[in-house]
C-alpha atoms as a PDB file:
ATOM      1  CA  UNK A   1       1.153  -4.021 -16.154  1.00  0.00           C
ATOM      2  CA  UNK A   2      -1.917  -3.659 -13.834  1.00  0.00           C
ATOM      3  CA  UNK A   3      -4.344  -0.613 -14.287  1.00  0.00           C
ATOM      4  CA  UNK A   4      -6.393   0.224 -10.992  1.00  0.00           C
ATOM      5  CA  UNK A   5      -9.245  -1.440 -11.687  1.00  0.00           C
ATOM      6  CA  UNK A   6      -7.261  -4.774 -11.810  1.00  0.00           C
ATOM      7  CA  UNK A   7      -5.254  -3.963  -8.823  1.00  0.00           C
ATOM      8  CA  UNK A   8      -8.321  -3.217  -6.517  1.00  0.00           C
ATOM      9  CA  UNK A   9      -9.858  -6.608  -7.922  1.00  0.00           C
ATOM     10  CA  UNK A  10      -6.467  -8.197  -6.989  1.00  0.00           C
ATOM     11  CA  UNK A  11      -6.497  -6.693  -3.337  1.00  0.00           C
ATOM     12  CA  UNK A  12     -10.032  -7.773  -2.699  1.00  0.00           C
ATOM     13  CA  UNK A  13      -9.109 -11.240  -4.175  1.00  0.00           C
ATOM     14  CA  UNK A  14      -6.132 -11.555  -1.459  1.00  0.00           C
ATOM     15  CA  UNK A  15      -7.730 -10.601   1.363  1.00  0.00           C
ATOM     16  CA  UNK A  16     -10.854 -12.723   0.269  1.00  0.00           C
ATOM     17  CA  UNK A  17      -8.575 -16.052  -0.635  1.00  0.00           C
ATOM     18  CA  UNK A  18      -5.284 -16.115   2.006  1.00  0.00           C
ATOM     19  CA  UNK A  19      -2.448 -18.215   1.700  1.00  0.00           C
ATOM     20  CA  UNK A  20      -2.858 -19.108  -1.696  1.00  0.00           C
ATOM     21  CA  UNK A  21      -6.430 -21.279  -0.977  1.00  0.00           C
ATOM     22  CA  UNK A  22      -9.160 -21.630  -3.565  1.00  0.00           C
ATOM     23  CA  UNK A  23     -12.370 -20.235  -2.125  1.00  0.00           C
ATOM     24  CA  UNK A  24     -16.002 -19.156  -3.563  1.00  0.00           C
ATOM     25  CA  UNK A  25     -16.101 -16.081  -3.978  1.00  0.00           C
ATOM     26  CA  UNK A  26     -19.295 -14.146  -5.655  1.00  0.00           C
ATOM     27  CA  UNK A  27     -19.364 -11.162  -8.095  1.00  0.00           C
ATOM     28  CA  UNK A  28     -21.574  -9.335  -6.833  1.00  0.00           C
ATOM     29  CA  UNK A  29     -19.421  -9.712  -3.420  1.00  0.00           C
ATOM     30  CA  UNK A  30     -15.965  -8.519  -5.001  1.00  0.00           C
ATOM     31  CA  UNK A  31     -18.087  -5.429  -7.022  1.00  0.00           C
ATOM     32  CA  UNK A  32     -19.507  -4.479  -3.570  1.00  0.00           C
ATOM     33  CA  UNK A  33     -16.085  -4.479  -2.039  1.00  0.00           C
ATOM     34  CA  UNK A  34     -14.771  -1.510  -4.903  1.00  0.00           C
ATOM     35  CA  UNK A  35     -14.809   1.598  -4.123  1.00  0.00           C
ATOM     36  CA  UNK A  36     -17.683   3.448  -5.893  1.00  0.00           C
ATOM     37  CA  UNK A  37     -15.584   5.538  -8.217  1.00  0.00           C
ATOM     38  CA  UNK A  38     -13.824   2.299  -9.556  1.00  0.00           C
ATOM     39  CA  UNK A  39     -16.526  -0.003  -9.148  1.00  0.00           C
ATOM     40  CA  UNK A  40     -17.804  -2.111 -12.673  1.00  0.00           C
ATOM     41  CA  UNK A  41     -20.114  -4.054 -13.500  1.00  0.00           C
ATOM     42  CA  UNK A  42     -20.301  -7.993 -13.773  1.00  0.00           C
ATOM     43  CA  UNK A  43     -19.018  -8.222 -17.589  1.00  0.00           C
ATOM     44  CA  UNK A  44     -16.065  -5.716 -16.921  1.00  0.00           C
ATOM     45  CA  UNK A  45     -15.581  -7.815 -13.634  1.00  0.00           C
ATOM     46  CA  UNK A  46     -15.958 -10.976 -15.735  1.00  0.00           C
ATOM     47  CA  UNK A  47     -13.263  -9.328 -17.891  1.00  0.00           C
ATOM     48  CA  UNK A  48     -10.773  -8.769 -15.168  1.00  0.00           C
ATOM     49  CA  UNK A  49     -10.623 -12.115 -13.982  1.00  0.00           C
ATOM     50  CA  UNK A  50      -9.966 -13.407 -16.826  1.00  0.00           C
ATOM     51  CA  UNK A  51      -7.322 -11.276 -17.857  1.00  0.00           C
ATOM     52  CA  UNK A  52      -5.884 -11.725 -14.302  1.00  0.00           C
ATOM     53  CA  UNK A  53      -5.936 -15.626 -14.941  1.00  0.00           C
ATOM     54  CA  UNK A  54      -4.409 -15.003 -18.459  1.00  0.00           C
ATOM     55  CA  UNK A  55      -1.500 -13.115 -16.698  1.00  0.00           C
ATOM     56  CA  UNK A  56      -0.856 -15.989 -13.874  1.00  0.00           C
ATOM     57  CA  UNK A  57      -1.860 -13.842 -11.366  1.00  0.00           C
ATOM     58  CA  UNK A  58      -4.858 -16.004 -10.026  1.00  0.00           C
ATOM     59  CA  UNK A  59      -6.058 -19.364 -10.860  1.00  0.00           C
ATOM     60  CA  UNK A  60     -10.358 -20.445 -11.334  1.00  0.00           C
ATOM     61  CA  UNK A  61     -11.409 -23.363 -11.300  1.00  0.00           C
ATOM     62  CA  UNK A  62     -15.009 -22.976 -11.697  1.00  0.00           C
ATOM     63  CA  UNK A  63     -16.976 -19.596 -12.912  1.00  0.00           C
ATOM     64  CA  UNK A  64     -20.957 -20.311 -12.781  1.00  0.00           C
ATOM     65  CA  UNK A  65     -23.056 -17.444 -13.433  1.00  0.00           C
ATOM     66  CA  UNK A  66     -21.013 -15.061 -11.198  1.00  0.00           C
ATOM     67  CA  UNK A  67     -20.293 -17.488  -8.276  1.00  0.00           C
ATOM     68  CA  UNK A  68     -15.759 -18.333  -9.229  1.00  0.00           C
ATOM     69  CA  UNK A  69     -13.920 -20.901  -7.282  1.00  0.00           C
ATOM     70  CA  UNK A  70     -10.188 -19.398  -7.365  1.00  0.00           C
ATOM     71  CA  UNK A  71      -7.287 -18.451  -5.430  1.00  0.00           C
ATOM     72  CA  UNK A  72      -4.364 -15.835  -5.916  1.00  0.00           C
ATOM     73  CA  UNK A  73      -1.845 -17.416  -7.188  1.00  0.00           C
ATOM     74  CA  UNK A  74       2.390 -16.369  -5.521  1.00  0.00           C
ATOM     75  CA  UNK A  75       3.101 -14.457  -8.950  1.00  0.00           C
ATOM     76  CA  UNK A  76      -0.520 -11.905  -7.963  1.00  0.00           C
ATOM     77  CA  UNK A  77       0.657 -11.973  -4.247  1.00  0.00           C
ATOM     78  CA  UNK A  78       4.653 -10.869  -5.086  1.00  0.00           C
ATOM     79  CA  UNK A  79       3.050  -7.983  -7.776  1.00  0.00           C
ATOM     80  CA  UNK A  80       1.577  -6.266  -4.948  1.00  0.00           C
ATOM     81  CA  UNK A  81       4.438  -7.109  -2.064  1.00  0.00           C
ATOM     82  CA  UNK A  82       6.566  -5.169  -5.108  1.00  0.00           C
ATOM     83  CA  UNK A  83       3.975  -2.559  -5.438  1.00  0.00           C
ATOM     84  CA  UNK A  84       3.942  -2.083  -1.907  1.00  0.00           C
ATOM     85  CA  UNK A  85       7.621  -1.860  -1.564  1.00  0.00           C
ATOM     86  CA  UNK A  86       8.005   0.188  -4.081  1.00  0.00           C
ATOM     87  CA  UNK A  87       5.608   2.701  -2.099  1.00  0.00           C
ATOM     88  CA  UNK A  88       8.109   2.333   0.808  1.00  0.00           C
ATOM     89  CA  UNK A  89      11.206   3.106  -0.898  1.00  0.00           C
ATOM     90  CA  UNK A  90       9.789   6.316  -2.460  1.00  0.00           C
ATOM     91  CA  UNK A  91       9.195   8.040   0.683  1.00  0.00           C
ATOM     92  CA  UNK A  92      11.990  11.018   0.719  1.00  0.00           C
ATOM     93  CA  UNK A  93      13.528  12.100   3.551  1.00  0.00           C
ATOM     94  CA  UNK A  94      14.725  15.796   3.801  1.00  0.00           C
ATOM     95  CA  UNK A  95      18.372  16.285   2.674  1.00  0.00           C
ATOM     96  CA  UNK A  96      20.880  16.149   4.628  1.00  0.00           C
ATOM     97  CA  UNK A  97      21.699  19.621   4.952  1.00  0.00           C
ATOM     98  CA  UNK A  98      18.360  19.981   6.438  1.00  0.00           C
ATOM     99  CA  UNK A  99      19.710  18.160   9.580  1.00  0.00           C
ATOM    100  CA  UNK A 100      22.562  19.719   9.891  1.00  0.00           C
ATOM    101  CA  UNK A 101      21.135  23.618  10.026  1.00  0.00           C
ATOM    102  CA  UNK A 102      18.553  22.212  12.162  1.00  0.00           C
ATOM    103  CA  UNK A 103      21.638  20.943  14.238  1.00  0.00           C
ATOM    104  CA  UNK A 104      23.145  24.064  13.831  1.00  0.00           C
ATOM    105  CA  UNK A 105      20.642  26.128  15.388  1.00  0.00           C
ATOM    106  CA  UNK A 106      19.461  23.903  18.640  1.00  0.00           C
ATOM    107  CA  UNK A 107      23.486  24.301  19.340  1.00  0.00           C
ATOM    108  CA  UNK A 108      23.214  27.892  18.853  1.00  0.00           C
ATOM    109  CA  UNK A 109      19.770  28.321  21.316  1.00  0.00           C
ATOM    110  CA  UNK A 110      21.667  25.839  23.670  1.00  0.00           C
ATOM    111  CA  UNK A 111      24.715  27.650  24.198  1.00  0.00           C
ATOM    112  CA  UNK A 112      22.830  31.106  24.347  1.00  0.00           C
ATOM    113  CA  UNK A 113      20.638  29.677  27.195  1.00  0.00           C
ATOM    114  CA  UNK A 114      24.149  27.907  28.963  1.00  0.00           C
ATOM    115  CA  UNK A 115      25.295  31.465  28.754  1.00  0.00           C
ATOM    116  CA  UNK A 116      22.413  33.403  29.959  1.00  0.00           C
ATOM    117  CA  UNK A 117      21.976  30.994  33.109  1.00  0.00           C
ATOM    118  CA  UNK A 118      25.623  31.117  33.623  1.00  0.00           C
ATOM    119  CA  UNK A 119      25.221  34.684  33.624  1.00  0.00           C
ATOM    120  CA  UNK A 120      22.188  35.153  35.940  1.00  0.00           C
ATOM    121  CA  UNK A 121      24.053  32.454  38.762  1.00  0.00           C
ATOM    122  CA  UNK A 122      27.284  34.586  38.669  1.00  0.00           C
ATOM    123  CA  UNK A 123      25.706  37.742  38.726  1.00  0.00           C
ATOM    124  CA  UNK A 124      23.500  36.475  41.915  1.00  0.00           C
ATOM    125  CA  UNK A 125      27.071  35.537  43.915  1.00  0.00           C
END
């Protein structure tokens, strides 16, 4: 299981490396890219990636003094499609009954307006 800090460094890392290609990617770049109240520092980054390697989720194939050579591997990219989905299916809808009272009374205000216009045109003849 992801904490936050490993899923923002995941997000950043898929929009930085697309379609599964190794790029260079620098620390200090991926850090800047946090958001501040998440944000670490180059160790705890250091530590990240490589317990986000460990896991499968991306692949380096160089680190040098903060510059990495890596892409996101499909396992990183189908954790956060799931995530994402996930997100999706939670949204609740009202219940059903909901629909129907709200069904209820727009037939109700209907008919009393059919019948009030009805009323006013044969009162007028």
């Amino acid at each position: 299981m992801l904490d936050i800090k490993s899923k923002i460094v995941l997000k950043i890392l898929i929009k930085e490396c697309p379609n599964g290609a190794y790029k260079i990617v620098e620390s200090k770049d991926i850090i800047s890219s946090m958001p501040p109240k998440y944000r670490v520092d180059f160790d705890g980054l250091d530590n990240i990636l490589v317990y986000l390697e460990r896991q499968e989720y991306i692949s380096i194939k160089y680190d040098d003094d903060g510059i990495y050579c890596l892409c996101v591997l499909p396992y990183g990219n189908e954790i956060l499609e799931k995530e994402q989905n996930k997100k999706r299916e939670n949204i609740k809808f009202p219940p059903f009954w909901i629909f129907l009272l709200i069904l209820l009374l727009v037939s109700l205000v209907s008919s009393i307006a059919g019948s009030i216009i009805a009323q006013i045109l044969l009162w007028k003849h």
